[in-house]
Protein backbone atom coordinates (compact mmCIF):
# COMPACT_ATOMS: atom_id res chain seq x y z
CA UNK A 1 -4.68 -17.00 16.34
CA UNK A 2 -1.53 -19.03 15.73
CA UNK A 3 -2.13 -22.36 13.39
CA UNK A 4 1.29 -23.89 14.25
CA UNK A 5 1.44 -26.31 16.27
CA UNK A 6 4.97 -26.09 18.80
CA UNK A 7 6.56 -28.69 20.08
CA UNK A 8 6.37 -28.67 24.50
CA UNK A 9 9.61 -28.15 24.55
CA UNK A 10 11.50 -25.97 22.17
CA UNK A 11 15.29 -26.36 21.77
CA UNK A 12 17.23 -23.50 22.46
CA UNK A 13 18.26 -20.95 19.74
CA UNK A 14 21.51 -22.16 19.90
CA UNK A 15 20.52 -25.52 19.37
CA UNK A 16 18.05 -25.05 16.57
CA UNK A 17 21.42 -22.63 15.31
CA UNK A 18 23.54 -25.69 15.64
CA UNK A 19 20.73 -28.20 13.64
CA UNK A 20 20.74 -25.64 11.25
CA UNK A 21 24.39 -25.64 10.80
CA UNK A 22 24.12 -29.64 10.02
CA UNK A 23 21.53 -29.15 7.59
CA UNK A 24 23.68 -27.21 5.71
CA UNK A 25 26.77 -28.81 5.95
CA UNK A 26 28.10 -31.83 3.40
CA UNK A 27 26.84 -32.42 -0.29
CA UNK A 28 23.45 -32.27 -0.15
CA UNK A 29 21.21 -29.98 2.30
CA UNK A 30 18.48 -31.60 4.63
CA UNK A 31 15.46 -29.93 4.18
CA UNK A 32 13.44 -31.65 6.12
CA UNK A 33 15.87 -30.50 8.96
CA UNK A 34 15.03 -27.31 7.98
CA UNK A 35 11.49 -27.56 8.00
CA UNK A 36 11.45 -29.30 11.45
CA UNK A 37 13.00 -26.20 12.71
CA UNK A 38 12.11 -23.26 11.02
CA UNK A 39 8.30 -24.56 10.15
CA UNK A 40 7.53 -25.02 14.10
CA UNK A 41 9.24 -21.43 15.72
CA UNK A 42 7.00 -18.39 15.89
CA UNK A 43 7.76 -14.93 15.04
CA UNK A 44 9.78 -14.19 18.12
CA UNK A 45 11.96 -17.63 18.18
CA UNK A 46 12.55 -16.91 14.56
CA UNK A 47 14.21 -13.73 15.32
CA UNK A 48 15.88 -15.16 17.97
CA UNK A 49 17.46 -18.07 15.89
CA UNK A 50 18.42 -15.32 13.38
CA UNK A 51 20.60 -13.22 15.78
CA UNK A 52 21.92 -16.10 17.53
CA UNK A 53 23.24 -17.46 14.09
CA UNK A 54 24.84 -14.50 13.43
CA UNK A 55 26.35 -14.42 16.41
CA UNK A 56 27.76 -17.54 16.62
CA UNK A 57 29.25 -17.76 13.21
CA UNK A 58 29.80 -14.44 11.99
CA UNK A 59 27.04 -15.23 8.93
CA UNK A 60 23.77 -14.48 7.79
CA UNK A 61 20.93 -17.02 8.46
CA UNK A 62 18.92 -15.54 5.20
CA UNK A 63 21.96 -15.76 3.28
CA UNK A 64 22.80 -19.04 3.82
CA UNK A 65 19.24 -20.32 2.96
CA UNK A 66 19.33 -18.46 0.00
CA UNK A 67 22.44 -20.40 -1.27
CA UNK A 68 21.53 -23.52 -0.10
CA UNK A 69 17.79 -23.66 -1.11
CA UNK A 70 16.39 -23.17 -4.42
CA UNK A 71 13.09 -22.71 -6.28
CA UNK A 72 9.13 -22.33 -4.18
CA UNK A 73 10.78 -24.44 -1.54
CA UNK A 74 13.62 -21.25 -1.19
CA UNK A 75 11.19 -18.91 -1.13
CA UNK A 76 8.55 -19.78 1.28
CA UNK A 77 11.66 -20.69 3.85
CA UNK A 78 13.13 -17.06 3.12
CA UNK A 79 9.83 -15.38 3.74
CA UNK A 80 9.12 -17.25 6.50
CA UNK A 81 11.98 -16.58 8.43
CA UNK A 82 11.78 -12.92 7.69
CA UNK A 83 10.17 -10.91 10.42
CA UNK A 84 7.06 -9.60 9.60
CA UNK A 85 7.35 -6.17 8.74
CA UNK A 86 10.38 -6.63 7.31
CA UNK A 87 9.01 -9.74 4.87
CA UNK A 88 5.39 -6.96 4.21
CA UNK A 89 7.84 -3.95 3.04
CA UNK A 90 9.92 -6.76 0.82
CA UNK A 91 6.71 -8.00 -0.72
CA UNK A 92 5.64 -4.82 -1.45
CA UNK A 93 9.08 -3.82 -2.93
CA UNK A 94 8.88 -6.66 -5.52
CA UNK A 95 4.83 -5.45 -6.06
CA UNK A 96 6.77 -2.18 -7.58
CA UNK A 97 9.03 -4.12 -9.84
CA UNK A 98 8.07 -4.26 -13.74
CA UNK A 99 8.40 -8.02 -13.83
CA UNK A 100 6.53 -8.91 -10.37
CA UNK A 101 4.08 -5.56 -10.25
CA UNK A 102 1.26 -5.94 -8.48
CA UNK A 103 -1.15 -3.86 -7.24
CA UNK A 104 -3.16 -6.62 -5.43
CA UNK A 105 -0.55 -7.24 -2.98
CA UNK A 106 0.51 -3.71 -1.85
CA UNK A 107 -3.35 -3.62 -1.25
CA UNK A 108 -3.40 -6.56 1.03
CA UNK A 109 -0.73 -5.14 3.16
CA UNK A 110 -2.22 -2.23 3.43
CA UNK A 111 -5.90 -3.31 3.78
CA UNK A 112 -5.18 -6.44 6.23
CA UNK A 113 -2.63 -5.23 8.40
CA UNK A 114 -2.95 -3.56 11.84
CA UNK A 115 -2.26 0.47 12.39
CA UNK A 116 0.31 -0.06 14.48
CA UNK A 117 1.81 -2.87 12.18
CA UNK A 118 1.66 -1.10 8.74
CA UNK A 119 3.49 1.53 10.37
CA UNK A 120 6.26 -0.82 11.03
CA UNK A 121 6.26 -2.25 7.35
CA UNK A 122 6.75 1.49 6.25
CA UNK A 123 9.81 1.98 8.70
CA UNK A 124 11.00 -1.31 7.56
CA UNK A 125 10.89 -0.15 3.87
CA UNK A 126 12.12 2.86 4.74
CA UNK A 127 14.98 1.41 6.59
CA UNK A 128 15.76 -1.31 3.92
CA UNK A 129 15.38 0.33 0.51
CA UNK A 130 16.50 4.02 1.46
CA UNK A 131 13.15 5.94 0.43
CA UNK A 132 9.41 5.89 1.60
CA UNK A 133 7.13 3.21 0.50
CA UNK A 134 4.61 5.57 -0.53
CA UNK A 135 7.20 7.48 -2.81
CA UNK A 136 7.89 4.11 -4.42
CA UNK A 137 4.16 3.24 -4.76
CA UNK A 138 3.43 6.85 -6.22
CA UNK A 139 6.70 6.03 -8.92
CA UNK A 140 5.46 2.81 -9.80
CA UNK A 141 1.83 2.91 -10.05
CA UNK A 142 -0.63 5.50 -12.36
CA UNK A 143 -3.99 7.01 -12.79
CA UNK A 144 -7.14 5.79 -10.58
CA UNK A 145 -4.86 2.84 -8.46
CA UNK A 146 -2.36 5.35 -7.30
CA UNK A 147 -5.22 7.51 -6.34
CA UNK A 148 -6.22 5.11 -3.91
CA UNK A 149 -3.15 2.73 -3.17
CA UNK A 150 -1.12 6.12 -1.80
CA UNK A 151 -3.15 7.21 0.50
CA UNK A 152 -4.00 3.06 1.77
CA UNK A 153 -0.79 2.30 2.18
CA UNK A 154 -0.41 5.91 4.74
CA UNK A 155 -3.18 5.29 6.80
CA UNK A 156 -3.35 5.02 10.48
CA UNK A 157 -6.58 3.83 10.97
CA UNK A 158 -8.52 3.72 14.98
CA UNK A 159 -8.17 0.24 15.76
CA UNK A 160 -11.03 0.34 18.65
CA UNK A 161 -14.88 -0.31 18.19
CA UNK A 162 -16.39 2.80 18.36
CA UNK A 163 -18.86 3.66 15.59
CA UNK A 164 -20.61 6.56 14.92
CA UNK A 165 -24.39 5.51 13.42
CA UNK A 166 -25.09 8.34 12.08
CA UNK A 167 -22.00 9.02 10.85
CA UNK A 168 -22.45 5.57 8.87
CA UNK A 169 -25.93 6.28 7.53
CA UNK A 170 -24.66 9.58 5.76
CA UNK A 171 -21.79 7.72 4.12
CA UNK A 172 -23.72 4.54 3.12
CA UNK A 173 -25.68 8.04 0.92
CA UNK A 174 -22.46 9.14 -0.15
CA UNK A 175 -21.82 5.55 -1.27
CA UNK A 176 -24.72 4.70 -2.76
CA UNK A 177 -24.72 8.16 -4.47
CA UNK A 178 -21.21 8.04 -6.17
CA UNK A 179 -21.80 4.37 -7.15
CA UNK A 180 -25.11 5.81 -9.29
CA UNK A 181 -23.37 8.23 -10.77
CA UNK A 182 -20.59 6.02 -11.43
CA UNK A 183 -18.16 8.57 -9.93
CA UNK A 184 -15.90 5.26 -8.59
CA UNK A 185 -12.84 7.07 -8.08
CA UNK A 186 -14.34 9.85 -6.31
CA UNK A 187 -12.40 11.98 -3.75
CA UNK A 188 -15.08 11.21 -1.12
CA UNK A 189 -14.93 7.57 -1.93
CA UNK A 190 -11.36 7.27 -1.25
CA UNK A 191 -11.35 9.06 1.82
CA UNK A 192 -13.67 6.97 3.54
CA UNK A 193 -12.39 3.71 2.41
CA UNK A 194 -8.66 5.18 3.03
CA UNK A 195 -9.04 7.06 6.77
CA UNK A 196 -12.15 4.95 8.31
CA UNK A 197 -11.76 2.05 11.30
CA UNK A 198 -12.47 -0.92 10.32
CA UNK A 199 -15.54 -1.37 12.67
CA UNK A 200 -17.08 2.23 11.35
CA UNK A 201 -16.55 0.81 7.69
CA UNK A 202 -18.52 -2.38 8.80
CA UNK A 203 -21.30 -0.21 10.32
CA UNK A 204 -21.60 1.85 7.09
CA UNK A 205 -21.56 -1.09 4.39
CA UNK A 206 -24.52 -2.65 6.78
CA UNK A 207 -26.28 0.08 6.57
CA UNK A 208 -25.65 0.65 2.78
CA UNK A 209 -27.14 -3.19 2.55
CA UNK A 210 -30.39 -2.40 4.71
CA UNK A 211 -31.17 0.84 3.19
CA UNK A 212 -30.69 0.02 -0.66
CA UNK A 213 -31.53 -3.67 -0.65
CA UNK A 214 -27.98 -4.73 -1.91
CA UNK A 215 -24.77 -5.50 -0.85
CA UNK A 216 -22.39 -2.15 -1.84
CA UNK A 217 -19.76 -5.11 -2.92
CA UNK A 218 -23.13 -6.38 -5.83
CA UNK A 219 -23.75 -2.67 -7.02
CA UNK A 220 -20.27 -2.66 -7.55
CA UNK A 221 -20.25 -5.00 -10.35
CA UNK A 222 -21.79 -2.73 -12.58
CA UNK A 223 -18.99 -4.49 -15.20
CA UNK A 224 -17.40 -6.96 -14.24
CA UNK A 225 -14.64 -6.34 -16.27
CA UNK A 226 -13.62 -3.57 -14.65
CA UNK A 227 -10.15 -3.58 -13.26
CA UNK A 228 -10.89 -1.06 -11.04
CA UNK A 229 -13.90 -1.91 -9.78
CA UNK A 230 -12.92 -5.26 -8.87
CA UNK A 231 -9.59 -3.66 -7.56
CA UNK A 232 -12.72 -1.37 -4.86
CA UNK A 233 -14.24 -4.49 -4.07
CA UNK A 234 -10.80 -6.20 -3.11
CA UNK A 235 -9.97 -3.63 -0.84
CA UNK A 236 -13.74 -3.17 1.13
CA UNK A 237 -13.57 -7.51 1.48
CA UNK A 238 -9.88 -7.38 2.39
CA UNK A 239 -10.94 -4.06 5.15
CA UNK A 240 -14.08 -6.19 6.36
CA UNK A 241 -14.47 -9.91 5.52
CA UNK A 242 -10.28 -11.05 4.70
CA UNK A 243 -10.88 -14.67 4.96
CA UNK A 244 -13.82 -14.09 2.01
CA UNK A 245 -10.45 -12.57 0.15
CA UNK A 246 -7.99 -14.67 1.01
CA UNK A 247 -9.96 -17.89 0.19
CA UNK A 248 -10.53 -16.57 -3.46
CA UNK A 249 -7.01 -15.61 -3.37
CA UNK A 250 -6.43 -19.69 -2.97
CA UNK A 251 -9.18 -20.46 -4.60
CA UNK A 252 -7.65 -19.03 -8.09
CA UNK A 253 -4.07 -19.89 -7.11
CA UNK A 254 -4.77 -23.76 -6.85
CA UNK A 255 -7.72 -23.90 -9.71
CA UNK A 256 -5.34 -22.19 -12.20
CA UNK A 257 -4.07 -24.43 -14.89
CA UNK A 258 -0.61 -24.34 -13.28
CA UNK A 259 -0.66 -23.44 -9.53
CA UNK A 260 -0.18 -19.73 -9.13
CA UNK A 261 2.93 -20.90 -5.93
CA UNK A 262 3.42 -16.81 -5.44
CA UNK A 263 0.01 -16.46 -4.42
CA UNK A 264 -0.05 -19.47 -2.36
CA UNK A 265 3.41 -18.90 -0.50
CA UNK A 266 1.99 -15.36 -0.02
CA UNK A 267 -1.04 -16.37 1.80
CA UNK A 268 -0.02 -19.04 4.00
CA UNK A 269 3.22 -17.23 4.83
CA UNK A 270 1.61 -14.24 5.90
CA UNK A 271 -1.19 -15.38 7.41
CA UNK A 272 0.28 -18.70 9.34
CA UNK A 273 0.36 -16.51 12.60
CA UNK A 274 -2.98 -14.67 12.09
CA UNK A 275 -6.22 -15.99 10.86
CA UNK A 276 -5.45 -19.10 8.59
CA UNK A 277 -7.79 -21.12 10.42
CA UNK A 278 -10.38 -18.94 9.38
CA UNK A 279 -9.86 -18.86 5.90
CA UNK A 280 -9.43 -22.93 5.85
CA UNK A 281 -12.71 -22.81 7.58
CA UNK A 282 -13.75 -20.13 4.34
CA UNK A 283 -12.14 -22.49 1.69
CA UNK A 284 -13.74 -25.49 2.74
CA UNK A 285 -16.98 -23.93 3.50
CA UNK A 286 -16.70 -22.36 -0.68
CA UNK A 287 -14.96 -25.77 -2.14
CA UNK A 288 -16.62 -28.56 0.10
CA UNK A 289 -12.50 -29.78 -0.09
CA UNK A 290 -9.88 -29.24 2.99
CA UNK A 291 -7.25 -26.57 2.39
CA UNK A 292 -4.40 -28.93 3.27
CA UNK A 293 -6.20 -31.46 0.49
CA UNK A 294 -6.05 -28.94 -2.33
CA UNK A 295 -2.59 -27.96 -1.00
CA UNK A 296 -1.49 -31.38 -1.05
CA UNK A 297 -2.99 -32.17 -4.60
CA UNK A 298 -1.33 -29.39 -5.93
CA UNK A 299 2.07 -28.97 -4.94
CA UNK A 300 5.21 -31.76 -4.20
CA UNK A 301 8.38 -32.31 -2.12
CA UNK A 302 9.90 -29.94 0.00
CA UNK A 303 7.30 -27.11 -0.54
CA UNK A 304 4.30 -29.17 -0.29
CA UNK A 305 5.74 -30.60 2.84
CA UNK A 306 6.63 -26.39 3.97
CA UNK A 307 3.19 -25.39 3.35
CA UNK A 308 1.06 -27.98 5.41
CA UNK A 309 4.14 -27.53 8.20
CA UNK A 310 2.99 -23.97 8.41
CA UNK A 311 -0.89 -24.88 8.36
CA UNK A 312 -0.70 -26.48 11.25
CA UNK A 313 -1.13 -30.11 9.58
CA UNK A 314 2.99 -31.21 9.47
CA UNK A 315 4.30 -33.29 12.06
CA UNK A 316 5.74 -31.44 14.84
């Protein structure tokens, strides 16, 4: 479910083009121009605006922002007005990078995205930066997360609702079995959690909770310290519950001594279009305070004014 909230009647590409031009032109740059337009066009009018910029003056639309922008206000603009795929396979590029590694996100694309959509993110890698995004994942990560981020980030999950029962009660066992005998990293383990739907992986982590008395996301907290173990439990609430994710993903991004604004531009960006609602609904349920409050209390200007355009709480 879309949060934004679109004007009734949306200028034409070319006109939001033309706007765009005037926003850049002169000394200074109007960003709230910008954020009028760009802030309030879904995925499909932002592609169109692209194309029609470059076809009406020879230039790139990215490009321009890029010079003309600077700082969080830059970035959540130039990931915005990427198209989806293409902004997941950048994200993940940078999550390869020694200075902005991160196993965390390449997880969340691969965890939170649709079958049909991570398959686009890996043409769109493939298309941008010349190799595979699993070849670059493999490079860049080691030992028990490249075990399980490789074969994540290559699955093409069923989407439907099918679940097999019994199929679910035998690998709740196999769960509950490698989690005793600490075996977390276990081939059998990854499989499931890499290859199963979505709805079957529901199905088996209910049954795990009414035959052993525990949620498998508790008996995996054996130490909490654990990298890795907290890395397992990312990926089964990111596969199952996202919102519970995503609002600890704020949570820790806007309670941090210092907002952590990568986090934040990465969640609202990316899910704007798709379930922010929800996790607002999650956040306030967990902080008893409105996202767009905590937003608002802990950001300023142009990218405090970005955000809560693209939470559905800026003036159309």
């Amino acid at each position: 479910m879309a949060t934004l909230k679109l004007p009734s009647t949306v200028p034409s590409p070319s006109e939001d083009c033309e706007q765009l031009r005037k926003a850049f032109a002169g000394w200074g740059t109007n960003e709230d121009l910008i954020i009028q337009i760009l802030a309030h066009r879904n995925g499909a009018q932002r592609k169109k605006i692209q194309n029609t910029y470059s076809e009406t003056y020879g230039e790139d639309l990215l490009k321009d922002l890029d010079s003309e922008l600077s700082s969080d206000f830059q970035r959540v603009v130039l990931l915005w007005t990427l198209e989806s795929a293409e902004r997941d396979a950048y994200l993940v590029n940078e999550a390869t990078k020694k200075l902005t590694a991160s196993n965390w996100v390449i997880m969340e694309v691969a965890c939170t995205r649709s079958s049909e959509q991570l398959l686009c993110v890996r043409k769109a890698y493939h298309a941008k930066y010349k190799k595979s995004m699993e070849e670059d994942i493999a490079h860049h990560t080691s030992g028990d997360f490249r075990k399980l981020l490789v074969p994540l980030v290559s699955a093409f999950r069923y989407e439907g609702n099918e679940v097999n029962m019994s199929l679910a009660k035998s690998e709740a066992k196999t769960f509950h079995q490698k989690i005793c005998d600490k075996a977390y990293n276990d081939d059998e383990v990854i499989r499931i959690l890499a290859t199963r739907s979505k709805s079957q992986l529901n199905a088996t982590f209910n049954h795990y909770n009414d035959q052993f008395g525990n949620a498998i996301t508790k008996d995996l907290k054996a130490d909490p310290e654990d990298e890795y173990l907290k890395f397992v439990r990312s990926i089964i609430k990111c596969l199952t519950v996202p919102e519970k994710y995503y609002e600890k993903v704020l949570r820790l991004a806007i309670n941090k001594l210092g907002t952590d604004e990568r986090a934040l531009t990465r969640v609202v960006v990316t899910r704007a279009e798709v379930d922010l609602q929800r996790i607002a609904e999650e956040y306030q349920r967990r902080n008893s305070v409105p996202l767009d409050r905590a937003v608002a209390g802990d950001t300023s200007g142009d990218y405090e004014k970005m955000l809560l355009a693209l939470m559905g709480h800026g003036d159309a």
